[in-house]
PDB file of N, CA and C in Angstrom:
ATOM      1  N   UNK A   1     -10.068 -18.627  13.116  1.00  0.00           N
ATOM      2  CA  UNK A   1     -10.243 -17.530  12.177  1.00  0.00           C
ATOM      3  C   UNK A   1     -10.403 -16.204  12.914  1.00  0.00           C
ATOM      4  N   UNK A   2     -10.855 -16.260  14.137  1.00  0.00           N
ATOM      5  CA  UNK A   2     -11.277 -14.858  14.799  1.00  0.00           C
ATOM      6  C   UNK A   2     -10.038 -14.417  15.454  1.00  0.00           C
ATOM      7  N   UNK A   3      -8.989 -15.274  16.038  1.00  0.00           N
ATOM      8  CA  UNK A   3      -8.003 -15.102  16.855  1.00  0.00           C
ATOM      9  C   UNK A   3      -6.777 -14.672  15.766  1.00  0.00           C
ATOM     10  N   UNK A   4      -6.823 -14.782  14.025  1.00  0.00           N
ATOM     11  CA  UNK A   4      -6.504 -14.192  13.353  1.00  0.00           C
ATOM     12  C   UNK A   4      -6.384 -12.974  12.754  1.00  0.00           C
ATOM     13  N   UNK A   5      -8.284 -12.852  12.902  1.00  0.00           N
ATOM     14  CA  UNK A   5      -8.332 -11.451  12.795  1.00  0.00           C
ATOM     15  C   UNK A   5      -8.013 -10.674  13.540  1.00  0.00           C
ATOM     16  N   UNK A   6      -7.511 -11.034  14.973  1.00  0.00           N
ATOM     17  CA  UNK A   6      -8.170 -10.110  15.933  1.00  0.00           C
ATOM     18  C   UNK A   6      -6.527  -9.651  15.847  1.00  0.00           C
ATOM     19  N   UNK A   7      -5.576 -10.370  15.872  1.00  0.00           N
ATOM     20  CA  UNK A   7      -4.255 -10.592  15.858  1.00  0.00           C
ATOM     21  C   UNK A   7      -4.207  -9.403  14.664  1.00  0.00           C
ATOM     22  N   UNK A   8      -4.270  -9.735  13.604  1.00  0.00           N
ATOM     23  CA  UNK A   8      -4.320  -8.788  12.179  1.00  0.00           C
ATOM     24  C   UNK A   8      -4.740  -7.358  12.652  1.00  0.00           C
ATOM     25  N   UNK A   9      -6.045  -6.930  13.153  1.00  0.00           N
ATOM     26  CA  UNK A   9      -6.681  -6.350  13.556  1.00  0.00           C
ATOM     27  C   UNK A   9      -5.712  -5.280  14.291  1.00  0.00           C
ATOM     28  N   UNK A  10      -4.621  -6.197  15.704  1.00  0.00           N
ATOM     29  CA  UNK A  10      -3.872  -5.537  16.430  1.00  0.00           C
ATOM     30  C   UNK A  10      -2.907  -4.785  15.979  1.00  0.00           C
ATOM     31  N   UNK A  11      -2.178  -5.263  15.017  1.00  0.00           N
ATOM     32  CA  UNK A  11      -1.101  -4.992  13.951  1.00  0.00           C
ATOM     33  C   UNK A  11      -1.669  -4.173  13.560  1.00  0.00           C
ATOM     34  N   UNK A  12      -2.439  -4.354  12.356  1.00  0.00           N
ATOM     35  CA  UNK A  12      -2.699  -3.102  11.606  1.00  0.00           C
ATOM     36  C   UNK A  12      -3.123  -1.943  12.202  1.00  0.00           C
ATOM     37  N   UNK A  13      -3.779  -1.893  13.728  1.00  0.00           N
ATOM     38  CA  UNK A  13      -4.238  -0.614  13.924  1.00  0.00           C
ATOM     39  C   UNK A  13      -2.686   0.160  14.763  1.00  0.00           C
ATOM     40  N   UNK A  14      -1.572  -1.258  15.047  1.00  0.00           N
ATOM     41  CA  UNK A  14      -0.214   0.155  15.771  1.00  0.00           C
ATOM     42  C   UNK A  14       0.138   0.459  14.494  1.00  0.00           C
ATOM     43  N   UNK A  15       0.246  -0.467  13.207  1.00  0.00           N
ATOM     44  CA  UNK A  15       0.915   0.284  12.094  1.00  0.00           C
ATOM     45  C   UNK A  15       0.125   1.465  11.642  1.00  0.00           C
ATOM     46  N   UNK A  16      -1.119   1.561  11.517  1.00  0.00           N
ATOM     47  CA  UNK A  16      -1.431   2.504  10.878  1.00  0.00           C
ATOM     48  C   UNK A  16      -1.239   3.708  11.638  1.00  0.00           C
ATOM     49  N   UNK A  17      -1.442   3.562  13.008  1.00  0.00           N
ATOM     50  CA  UNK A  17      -0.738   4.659  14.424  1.00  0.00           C
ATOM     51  C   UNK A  17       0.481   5.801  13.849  1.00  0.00           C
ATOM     52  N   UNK A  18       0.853   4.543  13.641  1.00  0.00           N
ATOM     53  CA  UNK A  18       2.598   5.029  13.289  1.00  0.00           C
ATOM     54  C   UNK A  18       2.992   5.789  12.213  1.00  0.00           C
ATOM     55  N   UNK A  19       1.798   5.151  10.835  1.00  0.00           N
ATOM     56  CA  UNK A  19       1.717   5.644   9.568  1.00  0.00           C
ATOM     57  C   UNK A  19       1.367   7.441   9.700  1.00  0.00           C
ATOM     58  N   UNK A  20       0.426   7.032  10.771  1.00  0.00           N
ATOM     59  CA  UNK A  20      -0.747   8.707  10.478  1.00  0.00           C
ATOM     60  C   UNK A  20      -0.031   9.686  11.234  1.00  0.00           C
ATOM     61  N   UNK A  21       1.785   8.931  12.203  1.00  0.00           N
ATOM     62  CA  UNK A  21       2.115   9.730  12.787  1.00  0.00           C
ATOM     63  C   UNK A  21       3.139  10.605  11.914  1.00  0.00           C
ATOM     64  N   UNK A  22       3.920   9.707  10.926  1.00  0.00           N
ATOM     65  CA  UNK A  22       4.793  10.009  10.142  1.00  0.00           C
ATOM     66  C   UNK A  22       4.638  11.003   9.221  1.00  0.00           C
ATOM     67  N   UNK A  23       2.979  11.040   8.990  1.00  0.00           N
ATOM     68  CA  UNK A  23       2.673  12.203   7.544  1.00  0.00           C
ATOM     69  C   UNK A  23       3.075  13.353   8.566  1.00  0.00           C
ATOM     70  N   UNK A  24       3.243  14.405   7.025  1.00  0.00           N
ATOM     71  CA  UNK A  24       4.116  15.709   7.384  1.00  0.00           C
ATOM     72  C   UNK A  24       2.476  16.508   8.026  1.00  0.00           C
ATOM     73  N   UNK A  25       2.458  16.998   9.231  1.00  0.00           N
ATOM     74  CA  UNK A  25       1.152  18.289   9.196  1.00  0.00           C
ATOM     75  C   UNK A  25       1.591  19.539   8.931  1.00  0.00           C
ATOM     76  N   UNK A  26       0.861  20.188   9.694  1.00  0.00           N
ATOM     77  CA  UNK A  26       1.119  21.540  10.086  1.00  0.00           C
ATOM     78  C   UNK A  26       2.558  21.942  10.160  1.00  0.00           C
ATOM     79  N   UNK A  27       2.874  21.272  11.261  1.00  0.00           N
ATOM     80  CA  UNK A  27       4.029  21.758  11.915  1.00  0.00           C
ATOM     81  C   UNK A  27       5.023  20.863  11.653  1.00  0.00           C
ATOM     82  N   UNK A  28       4.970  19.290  10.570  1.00  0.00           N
ATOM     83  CA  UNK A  28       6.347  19.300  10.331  1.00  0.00           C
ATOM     84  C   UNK A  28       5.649  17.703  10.825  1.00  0.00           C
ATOM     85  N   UNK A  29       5.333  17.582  12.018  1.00  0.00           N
ATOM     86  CA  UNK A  29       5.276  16.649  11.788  1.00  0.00           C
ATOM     87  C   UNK A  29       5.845  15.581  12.794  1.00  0.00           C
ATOM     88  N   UNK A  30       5.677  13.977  13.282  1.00  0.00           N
ATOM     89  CA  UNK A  30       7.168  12.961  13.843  1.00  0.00           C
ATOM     90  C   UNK A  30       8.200  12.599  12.088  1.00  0.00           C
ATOM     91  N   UNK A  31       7.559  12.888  10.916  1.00  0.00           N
ATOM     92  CA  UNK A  31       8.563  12.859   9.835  1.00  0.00           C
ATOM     93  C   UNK A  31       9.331  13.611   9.740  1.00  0.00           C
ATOM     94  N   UNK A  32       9.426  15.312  10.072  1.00  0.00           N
ATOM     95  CA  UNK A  32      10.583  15.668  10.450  1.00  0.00           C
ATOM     96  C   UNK A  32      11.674  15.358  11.184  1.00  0.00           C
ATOM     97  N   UNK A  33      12.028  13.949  12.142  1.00  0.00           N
ATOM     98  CA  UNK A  33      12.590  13.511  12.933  1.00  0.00           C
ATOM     99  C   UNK A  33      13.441  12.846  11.993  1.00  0.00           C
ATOM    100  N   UNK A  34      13.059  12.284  11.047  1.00  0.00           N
ATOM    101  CA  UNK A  34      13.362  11.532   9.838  1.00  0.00           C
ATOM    102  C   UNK A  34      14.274  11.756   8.921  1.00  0.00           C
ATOM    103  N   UNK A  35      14.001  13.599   8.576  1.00  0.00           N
ATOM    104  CA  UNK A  35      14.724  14.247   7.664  1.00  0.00           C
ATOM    105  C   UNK A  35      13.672  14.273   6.445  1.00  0.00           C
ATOM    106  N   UNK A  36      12.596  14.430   7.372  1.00  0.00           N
ATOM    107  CA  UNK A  36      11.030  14.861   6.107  1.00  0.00           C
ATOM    108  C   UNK A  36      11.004  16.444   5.985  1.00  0.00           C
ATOM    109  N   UNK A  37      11.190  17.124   7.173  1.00  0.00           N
ATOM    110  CA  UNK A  37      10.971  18.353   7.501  1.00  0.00           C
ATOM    111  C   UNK A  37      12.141  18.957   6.618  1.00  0.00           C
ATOM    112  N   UNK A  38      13.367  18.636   5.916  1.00  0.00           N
ATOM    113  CA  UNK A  38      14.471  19.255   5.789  1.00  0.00           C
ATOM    114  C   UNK A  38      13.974  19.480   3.936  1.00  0.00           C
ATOM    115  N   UNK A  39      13.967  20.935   3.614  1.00  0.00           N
ATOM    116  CA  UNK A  39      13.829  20.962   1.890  1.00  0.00           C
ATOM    117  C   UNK A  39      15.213  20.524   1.469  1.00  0.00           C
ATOM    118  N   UNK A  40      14.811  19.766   0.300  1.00  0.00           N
ATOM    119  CA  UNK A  40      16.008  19.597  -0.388  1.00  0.00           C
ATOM    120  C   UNK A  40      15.879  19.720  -1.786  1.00  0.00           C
ATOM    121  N   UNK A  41      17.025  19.639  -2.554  1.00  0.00           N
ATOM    122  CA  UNK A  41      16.766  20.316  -4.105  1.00  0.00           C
ATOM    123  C   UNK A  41      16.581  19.150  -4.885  1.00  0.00           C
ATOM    124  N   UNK A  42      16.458  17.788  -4.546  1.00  0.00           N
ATOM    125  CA  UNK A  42      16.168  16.640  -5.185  1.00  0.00           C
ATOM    126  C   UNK A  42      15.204  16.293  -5.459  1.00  0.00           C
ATOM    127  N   UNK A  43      14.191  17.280  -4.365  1.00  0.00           N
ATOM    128  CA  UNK A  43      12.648  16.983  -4.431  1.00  0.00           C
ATOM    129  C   UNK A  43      12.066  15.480  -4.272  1.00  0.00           C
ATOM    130  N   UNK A  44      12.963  14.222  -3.603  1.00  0.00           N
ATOM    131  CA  UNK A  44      12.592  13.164  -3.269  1.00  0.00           C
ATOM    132  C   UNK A  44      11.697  13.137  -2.086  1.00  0.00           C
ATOM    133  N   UNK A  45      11.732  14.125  -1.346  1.00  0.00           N
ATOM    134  CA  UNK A  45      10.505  14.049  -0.271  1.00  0.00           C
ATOM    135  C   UNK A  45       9.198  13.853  -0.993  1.00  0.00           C
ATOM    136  N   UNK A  46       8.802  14.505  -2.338  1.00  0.00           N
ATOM    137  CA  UNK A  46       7.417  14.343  -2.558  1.00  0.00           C
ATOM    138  C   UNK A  46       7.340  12.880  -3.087  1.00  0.00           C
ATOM    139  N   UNK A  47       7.787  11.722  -3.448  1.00  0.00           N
ATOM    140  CA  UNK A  47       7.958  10.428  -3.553  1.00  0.00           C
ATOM    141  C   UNK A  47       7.396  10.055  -2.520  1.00  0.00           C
ATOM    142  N   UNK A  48       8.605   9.981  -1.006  1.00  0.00           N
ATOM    143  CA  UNK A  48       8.462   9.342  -0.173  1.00  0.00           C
ATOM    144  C   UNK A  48       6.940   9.752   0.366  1.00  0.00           C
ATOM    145  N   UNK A  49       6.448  11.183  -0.040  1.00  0.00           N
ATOM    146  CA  UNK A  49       5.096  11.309   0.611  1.00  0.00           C
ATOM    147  C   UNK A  49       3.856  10.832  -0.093  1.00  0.00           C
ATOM    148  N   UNK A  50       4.295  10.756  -1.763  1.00  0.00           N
ATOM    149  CA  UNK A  50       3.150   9.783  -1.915  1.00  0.00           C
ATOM    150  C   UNK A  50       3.169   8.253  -1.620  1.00  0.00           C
ATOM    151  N   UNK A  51       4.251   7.689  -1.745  1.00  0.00           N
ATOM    152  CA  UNK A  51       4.445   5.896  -0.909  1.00  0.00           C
ATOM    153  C   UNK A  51       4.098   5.718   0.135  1.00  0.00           C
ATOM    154  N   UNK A  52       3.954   7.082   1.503  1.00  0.00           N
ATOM    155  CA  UNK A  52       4.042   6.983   2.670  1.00  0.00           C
ATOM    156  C   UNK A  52       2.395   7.374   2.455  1.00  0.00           C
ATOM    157  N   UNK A  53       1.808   7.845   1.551  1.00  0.00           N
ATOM    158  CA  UNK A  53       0.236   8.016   1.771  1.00  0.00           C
ATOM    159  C   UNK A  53      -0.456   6.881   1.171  1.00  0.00           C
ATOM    160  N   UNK A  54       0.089   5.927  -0.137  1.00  0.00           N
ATOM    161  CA  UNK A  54      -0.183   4.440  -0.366  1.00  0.00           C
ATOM    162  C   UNK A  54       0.048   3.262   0.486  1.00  0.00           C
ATOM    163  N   UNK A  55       0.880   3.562   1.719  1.00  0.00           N
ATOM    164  CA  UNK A  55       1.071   2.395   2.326  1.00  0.00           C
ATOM    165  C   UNK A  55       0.068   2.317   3.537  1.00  0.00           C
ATOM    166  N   UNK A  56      -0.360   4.182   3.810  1.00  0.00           N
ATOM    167  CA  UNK A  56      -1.857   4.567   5.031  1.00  0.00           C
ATOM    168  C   UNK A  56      -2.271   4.204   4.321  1.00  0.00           C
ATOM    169  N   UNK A  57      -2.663   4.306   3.131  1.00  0.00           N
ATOM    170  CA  UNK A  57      -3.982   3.381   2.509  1.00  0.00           C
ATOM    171  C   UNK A  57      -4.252   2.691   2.465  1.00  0.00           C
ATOM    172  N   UNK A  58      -3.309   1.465   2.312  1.00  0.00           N
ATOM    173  CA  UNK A  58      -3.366   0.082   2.029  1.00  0.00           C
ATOM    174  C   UNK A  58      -3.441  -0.498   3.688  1.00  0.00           C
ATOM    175  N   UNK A  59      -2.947   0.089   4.670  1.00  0.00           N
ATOM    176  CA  UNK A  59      -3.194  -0.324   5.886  1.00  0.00           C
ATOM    177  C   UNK A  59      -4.338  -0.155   6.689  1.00  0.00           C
ATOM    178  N   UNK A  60      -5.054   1.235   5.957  1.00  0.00           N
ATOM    179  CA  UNK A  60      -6.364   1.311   6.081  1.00  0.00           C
ATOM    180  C   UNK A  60      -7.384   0.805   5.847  1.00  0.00           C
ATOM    181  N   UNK A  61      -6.828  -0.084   4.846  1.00  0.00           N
ATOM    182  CA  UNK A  61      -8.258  -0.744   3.775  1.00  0.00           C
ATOM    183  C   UNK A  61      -7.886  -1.666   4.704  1.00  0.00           C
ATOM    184  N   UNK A  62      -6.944  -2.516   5.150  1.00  0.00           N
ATOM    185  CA  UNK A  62      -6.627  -3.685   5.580  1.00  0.00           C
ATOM    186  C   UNK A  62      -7.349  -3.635   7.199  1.00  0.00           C
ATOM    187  N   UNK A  63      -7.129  -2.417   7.664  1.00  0.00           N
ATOM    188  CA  UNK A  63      -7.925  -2.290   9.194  1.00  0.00           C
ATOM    189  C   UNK A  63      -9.503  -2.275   8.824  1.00  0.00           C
ATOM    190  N   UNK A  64      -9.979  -1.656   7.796  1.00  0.00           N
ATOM    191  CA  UNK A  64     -11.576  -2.391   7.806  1.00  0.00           C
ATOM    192  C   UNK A  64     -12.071  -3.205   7.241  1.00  0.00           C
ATOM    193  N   UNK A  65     -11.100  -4.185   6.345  1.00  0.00           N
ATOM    194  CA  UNK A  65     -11.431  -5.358   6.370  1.00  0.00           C
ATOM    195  C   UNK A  65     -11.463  -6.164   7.515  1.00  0.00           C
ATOM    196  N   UNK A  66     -10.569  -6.295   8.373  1.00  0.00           N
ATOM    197  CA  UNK A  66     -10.334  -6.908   9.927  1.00  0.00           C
ATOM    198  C   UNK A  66     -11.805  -6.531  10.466  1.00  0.00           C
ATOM    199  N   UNK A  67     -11.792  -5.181  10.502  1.00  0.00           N
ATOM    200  CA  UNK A  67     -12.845  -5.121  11.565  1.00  0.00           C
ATOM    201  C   UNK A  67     -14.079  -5.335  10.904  1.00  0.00           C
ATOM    202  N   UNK A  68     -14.840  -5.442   9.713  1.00  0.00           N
ATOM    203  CA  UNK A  68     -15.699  -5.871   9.101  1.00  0.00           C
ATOM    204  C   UNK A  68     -16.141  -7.275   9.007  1.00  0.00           C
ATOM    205  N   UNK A  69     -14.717  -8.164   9.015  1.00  0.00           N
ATOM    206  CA  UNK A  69     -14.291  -9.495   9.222  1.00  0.00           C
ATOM    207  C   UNK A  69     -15.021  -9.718  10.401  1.00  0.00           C
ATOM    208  N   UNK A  70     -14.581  -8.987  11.554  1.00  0.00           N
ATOM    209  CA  UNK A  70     -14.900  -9.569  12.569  1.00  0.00           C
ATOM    210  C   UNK A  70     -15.984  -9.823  13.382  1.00  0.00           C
ATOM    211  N   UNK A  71     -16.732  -7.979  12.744  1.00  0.00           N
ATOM    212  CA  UNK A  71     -18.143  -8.192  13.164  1.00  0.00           C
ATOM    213  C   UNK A  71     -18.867  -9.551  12.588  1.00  0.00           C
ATOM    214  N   UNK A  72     -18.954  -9.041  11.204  1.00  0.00           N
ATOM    215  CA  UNK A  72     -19.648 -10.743  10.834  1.00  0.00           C
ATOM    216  C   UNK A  72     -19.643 -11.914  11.372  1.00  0.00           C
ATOM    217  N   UNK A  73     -18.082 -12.454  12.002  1.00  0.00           N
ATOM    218  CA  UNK A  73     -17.797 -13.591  12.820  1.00  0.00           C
ATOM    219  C   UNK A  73     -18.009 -13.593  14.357  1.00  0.00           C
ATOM    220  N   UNK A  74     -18.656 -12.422  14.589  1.00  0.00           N
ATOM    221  CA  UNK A  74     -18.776 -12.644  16.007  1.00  0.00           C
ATOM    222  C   UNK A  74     -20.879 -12.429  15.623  1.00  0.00           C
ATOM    223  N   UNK A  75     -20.964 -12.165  15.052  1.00  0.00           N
ATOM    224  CA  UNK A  75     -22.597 -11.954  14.446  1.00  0.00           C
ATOM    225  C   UNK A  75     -23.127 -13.550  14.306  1.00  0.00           C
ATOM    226  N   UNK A  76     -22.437 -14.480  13.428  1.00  0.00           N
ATOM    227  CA  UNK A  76     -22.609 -15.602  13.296  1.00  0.00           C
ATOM    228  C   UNK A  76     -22.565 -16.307  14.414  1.00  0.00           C
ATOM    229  N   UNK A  77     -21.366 -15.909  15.432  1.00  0.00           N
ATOM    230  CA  UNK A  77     -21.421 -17.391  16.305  1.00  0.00           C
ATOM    231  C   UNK A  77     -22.301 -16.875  17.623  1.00  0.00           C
TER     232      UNK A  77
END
């Protein structure tokens, strides 16, 4: 169970890496690389930026469950 989490744990923290790299900042952003940075008159970028801020979320919740997981299991044994 721990070599699961810890595994889970690993994953979720490069995905979420990757996630928090993709949102647009200041300056545009690694999603401008993408074709985030480019306005367009379809206005589908604001979609992809709320899916792309539900999926940091959901990878977020998922990284402190892992690590919440884990304290407990290393607390117990």
């Amino acid at each position: 169970m721990i070599l699961t989490l810890q595994i889970a744990l690993i994953a979720s923290s490069l995905l979420l890496i990757l996630l928090v790299l993709l949102h647009r900042g200041r300056g545009g952003g690694l999603s401008s690389l993408f074709g985030g940075g480019m306005q367009s008159s379809l206005s589908g970028s604001s979609v992809v930026e709320k899916n792309l801020d539900r999926v940091t979320l959901f990878v977020g919740a998922v990284w402190i469950i892992c690590v919440i997981g884990l304290g407990l299991l290393v607390k117990i044994s």
